[in-house]
Protein backbone atom coordinates (compact mmCIF):
# COMPACT_ATOMS: atom_id res chain seq x y z
CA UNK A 1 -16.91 76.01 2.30
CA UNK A 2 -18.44 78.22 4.90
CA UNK A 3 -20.57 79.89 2.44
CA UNK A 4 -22.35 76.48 1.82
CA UNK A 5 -22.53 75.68 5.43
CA UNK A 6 -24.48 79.04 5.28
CA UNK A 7 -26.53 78.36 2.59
CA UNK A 8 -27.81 74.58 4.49
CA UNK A 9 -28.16 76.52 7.46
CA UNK A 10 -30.82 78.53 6.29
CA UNK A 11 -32.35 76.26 3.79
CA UNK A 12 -32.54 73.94 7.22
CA UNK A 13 -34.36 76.92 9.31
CA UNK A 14 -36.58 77.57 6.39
CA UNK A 15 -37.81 74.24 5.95
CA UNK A 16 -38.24 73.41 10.01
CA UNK A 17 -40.08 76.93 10.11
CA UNK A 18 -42.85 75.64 7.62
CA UNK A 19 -42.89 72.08 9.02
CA UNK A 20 -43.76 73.96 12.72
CA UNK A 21 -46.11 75.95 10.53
CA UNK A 22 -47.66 72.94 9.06
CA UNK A 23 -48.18 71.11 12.18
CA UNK A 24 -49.40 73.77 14.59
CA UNK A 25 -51.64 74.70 12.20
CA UNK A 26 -53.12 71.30 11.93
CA UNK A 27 -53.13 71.40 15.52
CA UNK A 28 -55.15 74.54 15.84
CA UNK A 29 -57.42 73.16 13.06
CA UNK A 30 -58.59 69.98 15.33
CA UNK A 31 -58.31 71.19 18.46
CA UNK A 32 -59.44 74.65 18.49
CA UNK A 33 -61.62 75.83 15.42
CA UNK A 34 -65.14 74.98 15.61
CA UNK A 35 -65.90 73.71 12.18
CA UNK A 36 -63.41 70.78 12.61
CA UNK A 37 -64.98 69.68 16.32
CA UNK A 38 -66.55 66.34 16.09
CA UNK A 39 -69.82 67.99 17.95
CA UNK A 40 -72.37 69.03 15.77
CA UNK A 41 -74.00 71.44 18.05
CA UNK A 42 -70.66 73.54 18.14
CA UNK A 43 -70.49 73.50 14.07
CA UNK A 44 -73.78 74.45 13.48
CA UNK A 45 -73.77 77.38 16.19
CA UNK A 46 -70.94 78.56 14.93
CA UNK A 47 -72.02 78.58 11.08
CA UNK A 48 -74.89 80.14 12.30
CA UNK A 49 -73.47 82.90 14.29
CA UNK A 50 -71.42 83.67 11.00
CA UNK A 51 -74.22 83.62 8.88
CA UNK A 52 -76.69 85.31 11.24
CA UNK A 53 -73.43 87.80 11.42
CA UNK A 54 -72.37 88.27 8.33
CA UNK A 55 -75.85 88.49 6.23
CA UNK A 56 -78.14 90.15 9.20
CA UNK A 57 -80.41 87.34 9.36
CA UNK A 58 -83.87 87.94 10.91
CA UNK A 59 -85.03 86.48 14.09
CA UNK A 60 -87.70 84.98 11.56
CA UNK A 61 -84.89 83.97 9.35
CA UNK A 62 -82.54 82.13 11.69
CA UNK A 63 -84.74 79.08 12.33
CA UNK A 64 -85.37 78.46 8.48
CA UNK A 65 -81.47 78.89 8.03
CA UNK A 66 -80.81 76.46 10.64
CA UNK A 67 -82.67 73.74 9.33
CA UNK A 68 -80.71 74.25 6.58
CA UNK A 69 -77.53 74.25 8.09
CA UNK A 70 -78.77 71.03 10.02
CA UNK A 71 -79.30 69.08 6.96
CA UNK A 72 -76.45 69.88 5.36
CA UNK A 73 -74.01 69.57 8.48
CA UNK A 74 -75.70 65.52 8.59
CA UNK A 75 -75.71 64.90 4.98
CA UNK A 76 -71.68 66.00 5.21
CA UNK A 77 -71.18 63.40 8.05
CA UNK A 78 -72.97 60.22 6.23
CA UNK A 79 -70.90 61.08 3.07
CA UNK A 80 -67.37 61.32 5.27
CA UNK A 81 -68.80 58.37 7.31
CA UNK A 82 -69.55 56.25 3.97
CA UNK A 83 -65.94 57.49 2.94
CA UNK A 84 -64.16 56.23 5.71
CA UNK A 85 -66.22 52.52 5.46
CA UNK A 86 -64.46 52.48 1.86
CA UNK A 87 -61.49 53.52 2.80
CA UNK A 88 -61.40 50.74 5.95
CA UNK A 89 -62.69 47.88 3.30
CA UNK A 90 -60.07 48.74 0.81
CA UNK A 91 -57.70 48.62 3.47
CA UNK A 92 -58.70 45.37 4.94
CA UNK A 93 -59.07 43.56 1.43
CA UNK A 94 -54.85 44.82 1.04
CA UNK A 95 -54.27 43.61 3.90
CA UNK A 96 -55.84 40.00 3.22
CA UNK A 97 -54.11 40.49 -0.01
CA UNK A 98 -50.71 40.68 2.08
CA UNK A 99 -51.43 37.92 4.69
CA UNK A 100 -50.81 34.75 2.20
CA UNK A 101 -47.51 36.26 1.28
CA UNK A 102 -46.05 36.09 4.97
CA UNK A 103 -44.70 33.18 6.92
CA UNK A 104 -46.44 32.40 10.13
CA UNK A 105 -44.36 34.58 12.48
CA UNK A 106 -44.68 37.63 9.50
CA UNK A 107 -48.35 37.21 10.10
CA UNK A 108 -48.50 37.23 14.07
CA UNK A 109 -46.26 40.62 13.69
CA UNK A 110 -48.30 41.61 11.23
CA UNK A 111 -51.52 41.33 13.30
CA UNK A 112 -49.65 42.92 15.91
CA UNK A 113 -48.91 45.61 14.21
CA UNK A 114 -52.43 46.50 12.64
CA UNK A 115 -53.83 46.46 16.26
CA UNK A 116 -51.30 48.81 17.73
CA UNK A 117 -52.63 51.06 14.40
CA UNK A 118 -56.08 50.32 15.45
CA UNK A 119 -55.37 51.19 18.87
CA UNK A 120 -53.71 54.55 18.10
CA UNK A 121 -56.36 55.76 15.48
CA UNK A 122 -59.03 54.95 18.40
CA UNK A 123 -56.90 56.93 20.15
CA UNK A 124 -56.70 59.98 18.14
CA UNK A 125 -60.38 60.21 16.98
CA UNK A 126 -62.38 58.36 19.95
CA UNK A 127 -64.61 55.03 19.81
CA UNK A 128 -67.45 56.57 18.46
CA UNK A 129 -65.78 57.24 15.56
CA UNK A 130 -64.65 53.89 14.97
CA UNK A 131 -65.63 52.48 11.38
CA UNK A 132 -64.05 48.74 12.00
CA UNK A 133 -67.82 49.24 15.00
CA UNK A 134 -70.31 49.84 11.86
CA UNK A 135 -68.15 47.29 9.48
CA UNK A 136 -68.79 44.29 12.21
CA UNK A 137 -72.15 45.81 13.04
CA UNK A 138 -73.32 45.78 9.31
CA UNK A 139 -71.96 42.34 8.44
CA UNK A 140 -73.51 40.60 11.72
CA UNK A 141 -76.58 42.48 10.50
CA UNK A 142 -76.34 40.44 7.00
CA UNK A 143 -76.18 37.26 8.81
């Protein structure tokens, strides 16, 4: 008996150690390194101080590189920004999907609930990021 109790005790430590692992390291990611910052200036000065770094770029070099580095740093945010438009209209043509199924009441909780989501996602990654902003924005623009 106590040799299981042993066993489950450090099975249990093992698995809490890489769960604190997981999420401080997420942590770090967003908070602290600069290629996951949501300010472009701080991404591309810090690819460019690698790069510039790492592969002795020129004085003459660095502004060719960092045109470079500019495109590709904007080209990365329309594609994630495009992703994340998907992602919401998927999500709101489930949840439309879900709304006829639910009795009145259901569907007050249910809209209750999908705004407390909202409210925490704005939350975690700001207003500007907000793609429910360009979804309205776009489909006023149709009308």
């Amino acid at each position: 008996m106590n040799r299981w109790k042993t066993v489950a005790g450090v099975v249990l430590i093992f698995l809490l150690g890489g769960l604190m692992g997981s999420l401080t390291t997420g942590w770090v990611l967003k908070h602290r390194h600069p290629l996951f910052r949501k300010d472009p200036e701080s991404r591309v000065a810090f690819i460019m101080k690698r790069l510039s770094d790492r592969l002795e770029l020129t004085e003459a070099q660095k502004p060719a590189v960092e045109v470079v580095v500019r495109g590709i740093d904007e080209r990365m945010r329309g594609h994630f920004l495009k992703q994340r438009l998907e992602m919401r209209r998927l999500l709101d043509q489930e949840t439309e999907a879900i709304k006829p199924l639910l009795t009145p009441a259901q569907r007050e909780e249910f809209e209750r609930y999908r705004q407390e989501l909202e409210a925490r996602r704005r939350d975690r990654d700001g207003p500007s990021a907000s793609p429910r902003t360009f979804t309205h924005q776009s489909k006023e623009t149709q009308q």
